[in-house]
N, C-alpha and C. Protein backbone atom coordinates (compact mmCIF):
# COMPACT_ATOMS: atom_id res chain seq x y z
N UNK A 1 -12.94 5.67 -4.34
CA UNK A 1 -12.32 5.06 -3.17
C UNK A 1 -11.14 4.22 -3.65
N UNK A 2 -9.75 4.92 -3.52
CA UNK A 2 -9.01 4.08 -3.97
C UNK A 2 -8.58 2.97 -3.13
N UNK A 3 -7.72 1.90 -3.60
CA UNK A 3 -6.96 1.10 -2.74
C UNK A 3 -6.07 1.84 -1.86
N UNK A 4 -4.75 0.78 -1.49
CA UNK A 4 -3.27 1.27 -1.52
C UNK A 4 -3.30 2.44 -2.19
N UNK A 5 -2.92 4.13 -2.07
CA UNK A 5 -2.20 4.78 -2.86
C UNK A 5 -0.80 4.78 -2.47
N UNK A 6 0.23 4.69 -3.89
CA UNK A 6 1.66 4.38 -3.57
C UNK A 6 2.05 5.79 -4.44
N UNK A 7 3.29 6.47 -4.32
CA UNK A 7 4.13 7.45 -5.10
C UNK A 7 5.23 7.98 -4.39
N UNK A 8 6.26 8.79 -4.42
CA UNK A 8 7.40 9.41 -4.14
C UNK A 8 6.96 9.57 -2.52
N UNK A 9 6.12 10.07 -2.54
CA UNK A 9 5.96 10.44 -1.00
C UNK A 9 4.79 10.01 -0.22
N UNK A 10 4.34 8.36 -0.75
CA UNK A 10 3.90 7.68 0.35
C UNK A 10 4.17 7.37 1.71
N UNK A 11 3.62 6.76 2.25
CA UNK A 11 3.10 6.57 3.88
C UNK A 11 3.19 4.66 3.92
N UNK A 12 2.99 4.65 2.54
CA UNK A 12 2.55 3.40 3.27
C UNK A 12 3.85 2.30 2.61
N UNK A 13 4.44 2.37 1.00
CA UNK A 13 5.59 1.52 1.00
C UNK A 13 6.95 2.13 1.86
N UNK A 14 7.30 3.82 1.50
CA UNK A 14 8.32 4.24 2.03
C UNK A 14 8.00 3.93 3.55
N UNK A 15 7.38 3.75 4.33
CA UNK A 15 7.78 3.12 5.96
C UNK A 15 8.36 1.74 5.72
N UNK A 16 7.39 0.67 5.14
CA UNK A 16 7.94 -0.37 4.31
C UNK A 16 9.03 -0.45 4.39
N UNK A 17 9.90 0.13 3.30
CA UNK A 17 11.10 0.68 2.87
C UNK A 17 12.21 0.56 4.04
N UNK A 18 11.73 2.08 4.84
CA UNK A 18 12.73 1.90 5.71
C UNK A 18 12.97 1.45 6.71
N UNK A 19 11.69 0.47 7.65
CA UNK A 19 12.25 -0.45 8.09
C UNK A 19 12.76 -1.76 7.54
N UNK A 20 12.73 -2.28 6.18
CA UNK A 20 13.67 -3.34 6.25
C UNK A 20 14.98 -2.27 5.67
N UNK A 21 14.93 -1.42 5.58
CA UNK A 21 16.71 -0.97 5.32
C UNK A 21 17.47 -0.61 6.76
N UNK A 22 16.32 -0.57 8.19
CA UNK A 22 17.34 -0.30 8.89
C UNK A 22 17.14 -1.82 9.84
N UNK A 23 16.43 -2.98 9.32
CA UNK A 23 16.75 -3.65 10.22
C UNK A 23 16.99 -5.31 9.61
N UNK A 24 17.70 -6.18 9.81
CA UNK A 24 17.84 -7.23 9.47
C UNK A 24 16.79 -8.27 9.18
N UNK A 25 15.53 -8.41 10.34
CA UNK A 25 14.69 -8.64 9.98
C UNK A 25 13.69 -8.02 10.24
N UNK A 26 12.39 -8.02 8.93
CA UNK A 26 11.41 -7.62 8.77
C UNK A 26 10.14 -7.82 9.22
N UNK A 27 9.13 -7.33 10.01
CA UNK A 27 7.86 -8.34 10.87
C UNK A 27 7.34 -7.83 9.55
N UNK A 28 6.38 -9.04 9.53
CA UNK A 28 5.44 -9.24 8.88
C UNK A 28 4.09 -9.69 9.71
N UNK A 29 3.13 -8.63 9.87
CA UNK A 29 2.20 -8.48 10.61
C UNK A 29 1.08 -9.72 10.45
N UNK A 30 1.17 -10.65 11.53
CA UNK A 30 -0.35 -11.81 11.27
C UNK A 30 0.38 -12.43 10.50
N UNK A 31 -0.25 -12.86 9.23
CA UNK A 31 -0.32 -14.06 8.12
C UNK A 31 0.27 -13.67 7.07
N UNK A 32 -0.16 -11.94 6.93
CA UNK A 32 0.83 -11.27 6.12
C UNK A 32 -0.09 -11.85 4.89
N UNK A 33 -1.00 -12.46 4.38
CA UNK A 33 -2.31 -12.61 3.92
C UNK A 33 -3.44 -11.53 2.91
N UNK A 34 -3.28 -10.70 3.85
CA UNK A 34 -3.92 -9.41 3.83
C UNK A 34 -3.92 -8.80 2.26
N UNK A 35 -4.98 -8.97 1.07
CA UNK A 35 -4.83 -8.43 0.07
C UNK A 35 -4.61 -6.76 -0.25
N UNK A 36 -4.24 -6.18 -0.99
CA UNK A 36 -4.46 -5.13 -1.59
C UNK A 36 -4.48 -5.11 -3.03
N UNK A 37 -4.61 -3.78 -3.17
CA UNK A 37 -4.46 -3.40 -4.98
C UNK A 37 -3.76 -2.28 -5.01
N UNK A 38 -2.67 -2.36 -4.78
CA UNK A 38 -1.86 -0.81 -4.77
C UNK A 38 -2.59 0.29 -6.24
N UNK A 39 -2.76 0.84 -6.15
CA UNK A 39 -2.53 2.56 -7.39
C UNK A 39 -1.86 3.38 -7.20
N UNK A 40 -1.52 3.62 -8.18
CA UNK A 40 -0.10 4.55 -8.68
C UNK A 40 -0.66 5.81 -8.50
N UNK A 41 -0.39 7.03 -7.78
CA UNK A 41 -1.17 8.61 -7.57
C UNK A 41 -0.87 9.06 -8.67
N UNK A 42 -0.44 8.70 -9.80
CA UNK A 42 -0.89 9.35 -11.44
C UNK A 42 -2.02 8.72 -11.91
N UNK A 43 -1.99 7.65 -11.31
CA UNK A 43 -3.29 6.96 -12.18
C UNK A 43 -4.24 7.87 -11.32
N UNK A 44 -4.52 7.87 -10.12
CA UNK A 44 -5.57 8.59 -9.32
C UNK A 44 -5.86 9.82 -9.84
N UNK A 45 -5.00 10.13 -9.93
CA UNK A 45 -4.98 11.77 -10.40
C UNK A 45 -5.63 11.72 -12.01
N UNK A 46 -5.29 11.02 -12.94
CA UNK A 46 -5.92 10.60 -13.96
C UNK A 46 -7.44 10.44 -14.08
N UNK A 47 -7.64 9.69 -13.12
CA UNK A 47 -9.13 8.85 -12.77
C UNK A 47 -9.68 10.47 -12.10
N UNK A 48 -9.56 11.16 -11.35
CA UNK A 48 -9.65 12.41 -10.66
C UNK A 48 -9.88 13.25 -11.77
N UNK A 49 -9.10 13.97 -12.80
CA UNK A 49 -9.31 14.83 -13.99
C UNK A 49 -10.27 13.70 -14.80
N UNK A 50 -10.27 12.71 -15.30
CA UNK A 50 -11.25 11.86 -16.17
C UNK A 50 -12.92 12.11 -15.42
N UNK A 51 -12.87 12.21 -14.36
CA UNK A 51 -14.40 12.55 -13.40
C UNK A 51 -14.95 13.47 -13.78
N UNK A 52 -14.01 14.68 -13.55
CA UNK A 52 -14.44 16.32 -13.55
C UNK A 52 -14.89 16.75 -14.77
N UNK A 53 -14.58 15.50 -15.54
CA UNK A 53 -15.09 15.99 -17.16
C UNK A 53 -16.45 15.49 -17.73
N UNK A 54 -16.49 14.17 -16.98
CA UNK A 54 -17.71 13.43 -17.12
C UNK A 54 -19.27 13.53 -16.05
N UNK A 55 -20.00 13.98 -16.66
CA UNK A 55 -21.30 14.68 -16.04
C UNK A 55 -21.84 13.28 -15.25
N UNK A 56 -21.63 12.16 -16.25
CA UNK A 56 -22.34 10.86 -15.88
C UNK A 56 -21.92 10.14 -14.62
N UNK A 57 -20.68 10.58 -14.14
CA UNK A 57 -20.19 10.50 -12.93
C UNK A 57 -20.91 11.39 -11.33
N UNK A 58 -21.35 12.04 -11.70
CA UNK A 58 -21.62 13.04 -10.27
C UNK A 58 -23.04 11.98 -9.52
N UNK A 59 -22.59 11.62 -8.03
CA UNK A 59 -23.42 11.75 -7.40
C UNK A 59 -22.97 9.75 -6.90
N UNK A 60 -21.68 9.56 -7.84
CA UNK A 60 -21.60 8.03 -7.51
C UNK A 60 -20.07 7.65 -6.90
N UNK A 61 -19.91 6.55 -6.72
CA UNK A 61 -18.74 6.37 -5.60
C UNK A 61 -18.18 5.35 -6.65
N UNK A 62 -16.99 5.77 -7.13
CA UNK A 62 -16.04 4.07 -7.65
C UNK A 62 -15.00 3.56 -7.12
N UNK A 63 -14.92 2.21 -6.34
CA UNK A 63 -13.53 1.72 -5.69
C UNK A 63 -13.06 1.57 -6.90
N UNK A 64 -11.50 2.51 -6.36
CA UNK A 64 -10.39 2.22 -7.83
C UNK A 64 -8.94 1.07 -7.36
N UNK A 65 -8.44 0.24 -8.26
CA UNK A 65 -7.24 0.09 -7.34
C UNK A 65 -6.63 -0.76 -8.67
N UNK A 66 -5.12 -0.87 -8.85
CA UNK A 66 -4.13 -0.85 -9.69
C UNK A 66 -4.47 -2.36 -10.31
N UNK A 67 -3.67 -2.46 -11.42
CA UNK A 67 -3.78 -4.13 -12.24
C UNK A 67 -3.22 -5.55 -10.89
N UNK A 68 -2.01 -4.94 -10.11
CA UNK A 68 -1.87 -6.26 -9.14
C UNK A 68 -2.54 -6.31 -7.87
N UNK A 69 -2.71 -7.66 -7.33
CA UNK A 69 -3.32 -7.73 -6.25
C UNK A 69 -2.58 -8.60 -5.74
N UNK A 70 -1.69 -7.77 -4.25
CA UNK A 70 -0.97 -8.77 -3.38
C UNK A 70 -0.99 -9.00 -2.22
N UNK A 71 -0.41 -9.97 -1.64
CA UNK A 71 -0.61 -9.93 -0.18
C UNK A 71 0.17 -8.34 0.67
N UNK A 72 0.35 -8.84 1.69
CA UNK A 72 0.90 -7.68 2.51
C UNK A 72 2.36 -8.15 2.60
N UNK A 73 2.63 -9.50 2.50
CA UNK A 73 4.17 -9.86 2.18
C UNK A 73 4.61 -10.05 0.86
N UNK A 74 3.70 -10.32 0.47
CA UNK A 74 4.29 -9.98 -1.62
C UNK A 74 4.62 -8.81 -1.52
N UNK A 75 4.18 -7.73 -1.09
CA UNK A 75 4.36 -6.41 -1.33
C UNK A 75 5.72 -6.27 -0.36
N UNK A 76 5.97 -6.61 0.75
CA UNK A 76 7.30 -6.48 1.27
C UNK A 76 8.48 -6.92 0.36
N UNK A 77 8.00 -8.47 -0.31
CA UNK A 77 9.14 -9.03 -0.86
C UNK A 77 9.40 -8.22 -2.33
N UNK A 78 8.60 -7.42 -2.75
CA UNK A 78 8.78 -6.69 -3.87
C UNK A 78 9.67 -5.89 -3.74
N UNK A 79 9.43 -5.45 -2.11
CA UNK A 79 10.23 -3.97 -2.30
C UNK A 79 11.63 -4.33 -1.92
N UNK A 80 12.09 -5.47 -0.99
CA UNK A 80 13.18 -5.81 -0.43
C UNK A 80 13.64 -6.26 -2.22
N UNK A 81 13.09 -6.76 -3.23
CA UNK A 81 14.17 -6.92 -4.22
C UNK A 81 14.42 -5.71 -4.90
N UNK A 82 13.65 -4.58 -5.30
CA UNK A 82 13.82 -3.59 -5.79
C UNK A 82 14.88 -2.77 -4.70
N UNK A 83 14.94 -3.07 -3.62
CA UNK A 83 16.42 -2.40 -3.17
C UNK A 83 17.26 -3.25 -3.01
N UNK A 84 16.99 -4.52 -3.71
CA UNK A 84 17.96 -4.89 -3.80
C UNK A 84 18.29 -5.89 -2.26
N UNK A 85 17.91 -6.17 -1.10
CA UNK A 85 17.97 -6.47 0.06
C UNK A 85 17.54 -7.46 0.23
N UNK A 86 18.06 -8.71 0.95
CA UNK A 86 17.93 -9.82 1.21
C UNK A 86 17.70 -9.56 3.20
N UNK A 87 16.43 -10.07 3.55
CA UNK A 87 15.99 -9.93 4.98
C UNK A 87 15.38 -11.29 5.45
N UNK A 88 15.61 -11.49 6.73
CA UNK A 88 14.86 -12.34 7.30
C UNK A 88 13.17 -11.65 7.47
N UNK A 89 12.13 -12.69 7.22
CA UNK A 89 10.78 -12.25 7.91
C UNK A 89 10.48 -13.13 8.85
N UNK A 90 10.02 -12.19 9.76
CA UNK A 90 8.99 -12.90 11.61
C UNK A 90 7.77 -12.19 11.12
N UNK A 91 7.21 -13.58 11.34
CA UNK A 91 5.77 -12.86 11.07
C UNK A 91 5.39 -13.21 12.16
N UNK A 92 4.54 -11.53 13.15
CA UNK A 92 4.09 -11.13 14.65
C UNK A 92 2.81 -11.76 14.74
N UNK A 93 2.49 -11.85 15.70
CA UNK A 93 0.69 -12.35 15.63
C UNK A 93 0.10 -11.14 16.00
N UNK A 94 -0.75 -10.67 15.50
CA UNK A 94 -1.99 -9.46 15.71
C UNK A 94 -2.16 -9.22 16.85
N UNK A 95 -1.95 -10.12 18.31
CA UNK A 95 -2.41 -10.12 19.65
C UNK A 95 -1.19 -9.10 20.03
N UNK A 96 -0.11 -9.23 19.37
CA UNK A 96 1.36 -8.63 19.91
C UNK A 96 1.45 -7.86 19.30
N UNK A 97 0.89 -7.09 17.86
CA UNK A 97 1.23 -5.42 17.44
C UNK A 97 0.10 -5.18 17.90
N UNK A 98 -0.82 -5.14 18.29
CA UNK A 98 -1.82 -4.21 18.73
C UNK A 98 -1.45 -3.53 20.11
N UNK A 99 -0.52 -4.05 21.19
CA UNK A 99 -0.11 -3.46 22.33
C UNK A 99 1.20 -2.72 21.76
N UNK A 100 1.82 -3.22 20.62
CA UNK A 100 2.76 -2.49 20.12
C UNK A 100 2.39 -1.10 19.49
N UNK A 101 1.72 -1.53 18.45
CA UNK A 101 0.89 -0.26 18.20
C UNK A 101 0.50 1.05 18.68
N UNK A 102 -0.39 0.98 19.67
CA UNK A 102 -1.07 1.61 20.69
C UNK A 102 0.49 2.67 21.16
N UNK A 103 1.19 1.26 21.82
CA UNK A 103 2.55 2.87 22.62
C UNK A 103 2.74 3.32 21.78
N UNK A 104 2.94 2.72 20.17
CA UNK A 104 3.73 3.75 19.41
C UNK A 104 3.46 4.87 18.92
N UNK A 105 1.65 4.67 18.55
CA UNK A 105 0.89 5.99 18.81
C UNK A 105 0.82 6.70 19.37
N UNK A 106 1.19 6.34 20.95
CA UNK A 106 1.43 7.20 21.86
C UNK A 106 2.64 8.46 22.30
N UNK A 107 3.67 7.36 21.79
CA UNK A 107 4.81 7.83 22.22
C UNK A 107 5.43 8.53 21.18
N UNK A 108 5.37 8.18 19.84
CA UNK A 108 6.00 8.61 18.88
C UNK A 108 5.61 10.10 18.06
N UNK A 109 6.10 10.47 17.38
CA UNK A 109 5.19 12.14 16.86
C UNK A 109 5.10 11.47 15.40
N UNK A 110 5.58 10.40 14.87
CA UNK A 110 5.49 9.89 13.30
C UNK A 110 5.36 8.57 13.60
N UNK A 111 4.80 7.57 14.27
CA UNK A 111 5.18 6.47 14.21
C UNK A 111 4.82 5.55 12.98
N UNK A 112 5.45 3.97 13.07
CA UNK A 112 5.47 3.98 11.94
C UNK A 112 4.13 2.57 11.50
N UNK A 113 2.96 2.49 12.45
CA UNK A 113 2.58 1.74 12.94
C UNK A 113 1.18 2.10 13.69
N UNK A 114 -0.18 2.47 13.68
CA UNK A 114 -0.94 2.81 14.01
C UNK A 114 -2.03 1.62 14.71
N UNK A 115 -2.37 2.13 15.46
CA UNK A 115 -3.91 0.88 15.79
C UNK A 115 -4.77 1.04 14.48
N UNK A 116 -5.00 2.06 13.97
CA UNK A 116 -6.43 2.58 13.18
C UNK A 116 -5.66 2.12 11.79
N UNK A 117 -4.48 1.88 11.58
CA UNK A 117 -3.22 0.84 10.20
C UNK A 117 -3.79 -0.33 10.67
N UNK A 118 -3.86 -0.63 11.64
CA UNK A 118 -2.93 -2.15 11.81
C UNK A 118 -4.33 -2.58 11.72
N UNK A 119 -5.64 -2.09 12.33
CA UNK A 119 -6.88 -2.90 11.79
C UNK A 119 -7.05 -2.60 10.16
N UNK A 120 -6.75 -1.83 9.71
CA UNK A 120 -6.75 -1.57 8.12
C UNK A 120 -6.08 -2.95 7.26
N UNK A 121 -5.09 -3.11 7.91
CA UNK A 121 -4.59 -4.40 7.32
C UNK A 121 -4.89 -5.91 8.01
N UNK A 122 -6.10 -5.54 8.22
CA UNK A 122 -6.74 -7.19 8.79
C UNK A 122 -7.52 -7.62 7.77
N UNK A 123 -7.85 -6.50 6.52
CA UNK A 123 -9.00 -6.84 5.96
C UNK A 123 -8.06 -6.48 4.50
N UNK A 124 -9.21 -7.11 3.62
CA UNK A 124 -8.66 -7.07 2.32
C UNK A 124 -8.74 -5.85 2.01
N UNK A 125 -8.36 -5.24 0.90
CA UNK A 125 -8.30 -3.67 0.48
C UNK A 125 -8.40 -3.93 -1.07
N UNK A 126 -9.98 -4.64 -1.71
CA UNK A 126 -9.50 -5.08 -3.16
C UNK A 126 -10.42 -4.46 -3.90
N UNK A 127 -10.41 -3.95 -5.08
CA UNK A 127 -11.67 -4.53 -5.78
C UNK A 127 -11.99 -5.08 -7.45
N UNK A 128 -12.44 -5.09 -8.35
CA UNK A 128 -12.14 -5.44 -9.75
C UNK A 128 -11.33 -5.02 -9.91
N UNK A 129 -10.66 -6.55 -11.04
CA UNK A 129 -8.94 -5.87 -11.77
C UNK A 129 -9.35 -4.42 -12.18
N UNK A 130 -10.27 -4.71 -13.11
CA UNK A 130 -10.68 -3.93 -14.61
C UNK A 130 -11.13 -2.51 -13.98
N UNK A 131 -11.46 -1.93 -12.35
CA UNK A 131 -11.91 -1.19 -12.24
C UNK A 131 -11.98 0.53 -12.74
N UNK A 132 -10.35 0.44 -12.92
CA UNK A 132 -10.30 2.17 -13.24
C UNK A 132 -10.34 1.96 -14.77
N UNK A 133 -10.37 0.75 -15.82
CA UNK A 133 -10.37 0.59 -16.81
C UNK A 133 -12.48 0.96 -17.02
N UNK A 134 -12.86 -0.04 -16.55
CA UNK A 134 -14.07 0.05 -16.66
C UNK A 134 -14.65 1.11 -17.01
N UNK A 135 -14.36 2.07 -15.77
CA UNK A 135 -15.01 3.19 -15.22
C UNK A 135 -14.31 4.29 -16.21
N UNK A 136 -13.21 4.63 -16.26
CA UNK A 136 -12.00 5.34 -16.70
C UNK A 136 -11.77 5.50 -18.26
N UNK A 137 -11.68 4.11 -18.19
CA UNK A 137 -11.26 4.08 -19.63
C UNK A 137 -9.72 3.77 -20.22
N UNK A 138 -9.55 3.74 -19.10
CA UNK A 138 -7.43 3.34 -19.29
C UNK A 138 -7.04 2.32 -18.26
N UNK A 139 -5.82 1.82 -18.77
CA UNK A 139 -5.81 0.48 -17.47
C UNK A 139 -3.98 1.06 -16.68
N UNK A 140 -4.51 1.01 -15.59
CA UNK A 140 -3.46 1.59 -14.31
C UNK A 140 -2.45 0.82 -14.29
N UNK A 141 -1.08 1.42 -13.99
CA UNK A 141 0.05 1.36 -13.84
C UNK A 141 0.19 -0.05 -13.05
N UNK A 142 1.18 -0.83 -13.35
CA UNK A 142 1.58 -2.40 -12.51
C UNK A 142 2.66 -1.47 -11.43
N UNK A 143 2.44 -1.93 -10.08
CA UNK A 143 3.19 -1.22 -9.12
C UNK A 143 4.90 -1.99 -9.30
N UNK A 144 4.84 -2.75 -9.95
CA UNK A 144 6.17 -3.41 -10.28
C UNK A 144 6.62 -2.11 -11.32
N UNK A 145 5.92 -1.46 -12.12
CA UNK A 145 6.63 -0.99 -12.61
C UNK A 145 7.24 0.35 -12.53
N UNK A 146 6.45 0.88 -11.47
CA UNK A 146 6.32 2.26 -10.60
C UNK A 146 6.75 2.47 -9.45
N UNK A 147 7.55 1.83 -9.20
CA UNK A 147 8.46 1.89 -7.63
C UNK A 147 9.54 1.97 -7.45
N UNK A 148 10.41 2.33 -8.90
CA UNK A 148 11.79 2.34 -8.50
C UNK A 148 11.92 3.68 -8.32
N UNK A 149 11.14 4.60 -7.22
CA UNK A 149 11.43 5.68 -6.67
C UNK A 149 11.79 5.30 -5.24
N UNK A 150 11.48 4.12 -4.61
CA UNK A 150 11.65 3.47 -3.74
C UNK A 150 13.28 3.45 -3.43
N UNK A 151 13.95 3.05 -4.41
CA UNK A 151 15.75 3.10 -4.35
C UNK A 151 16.29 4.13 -4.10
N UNK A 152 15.58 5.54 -4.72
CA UNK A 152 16.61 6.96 -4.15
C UNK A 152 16.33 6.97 -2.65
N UNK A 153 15.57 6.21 -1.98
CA UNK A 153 15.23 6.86 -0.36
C UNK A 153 16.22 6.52 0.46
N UNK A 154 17.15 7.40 1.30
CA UNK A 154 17.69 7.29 2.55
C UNK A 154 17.75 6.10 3.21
């Protein structure tokens, strides 16, 4: 069970991404509080082939998730410096994206903003630093250092 998965063709920083590139300021949902542990989809994929080899694994569940653990606005302000972008943040109260939400689910064919997201990020998304080390045997990528795929995007 991983955390955050982040790579070239995430869902979850590239929306990130491009709303603060197309808008001046950035919402920051609630408290913006909200922990994660991003992983890098090589490390997953790693941890994924490291399983299939190990017999002692079958039949058990491991939450995996990367060396940092940040809020939901650390992780904005990461990415606004890696492109380089200086933004204002409003941070929304939860009472006001959840009616936001909802139309956008409705109305949109990609939106960028879900009810079944937006309760996802009410809650922490963490678990041991050491986890894919533990279990694995190798210690996962710092998302600081794995995101400057973030800059080629549109």
């Amino acid at each position: 069970r991983p955390s955050v998965i982040y790579g070239e063709a995430d869902q979850f920083l590239n929306r990130m991404a491009g709303i603060a590139r197309m808008t001046p300021i950035v919402p920051i949902i609630g408290t913006g509080k909200w922990r994660f542990q991003p992983i890098w989809v090589g490390d997953v994929c790693t941890c994924l082939s490291k399983a299939l080899d190990a017999p002692k694994v079958v039949g058990h569940t491991y939450t995996i998730g990367g060396p940092d653990i940040l809020t939901y606005e650390e992780v904005m302000d990461l990415l606004l410096a890696k492109l380089g972008l200086r933004r204002w943040k409003l941070h929304v109260p939860i009472a006001l994206m959840k009616p936001a939400a909802f139309l956008m689910d409705k109305l949109l064919p990609n939106p960028p903003l879900t009810p079944g997201q937006l309760d996802l990020l009410q809650v922490d998304n963490i678990t041991d630093r050491d986890s894919v080390e533990s279990h694995f045997g190798f210690e996962p990528a710092s998302m600081r250092e794995k995101i400057d795929y973030i800059r080629g995007r549109p």
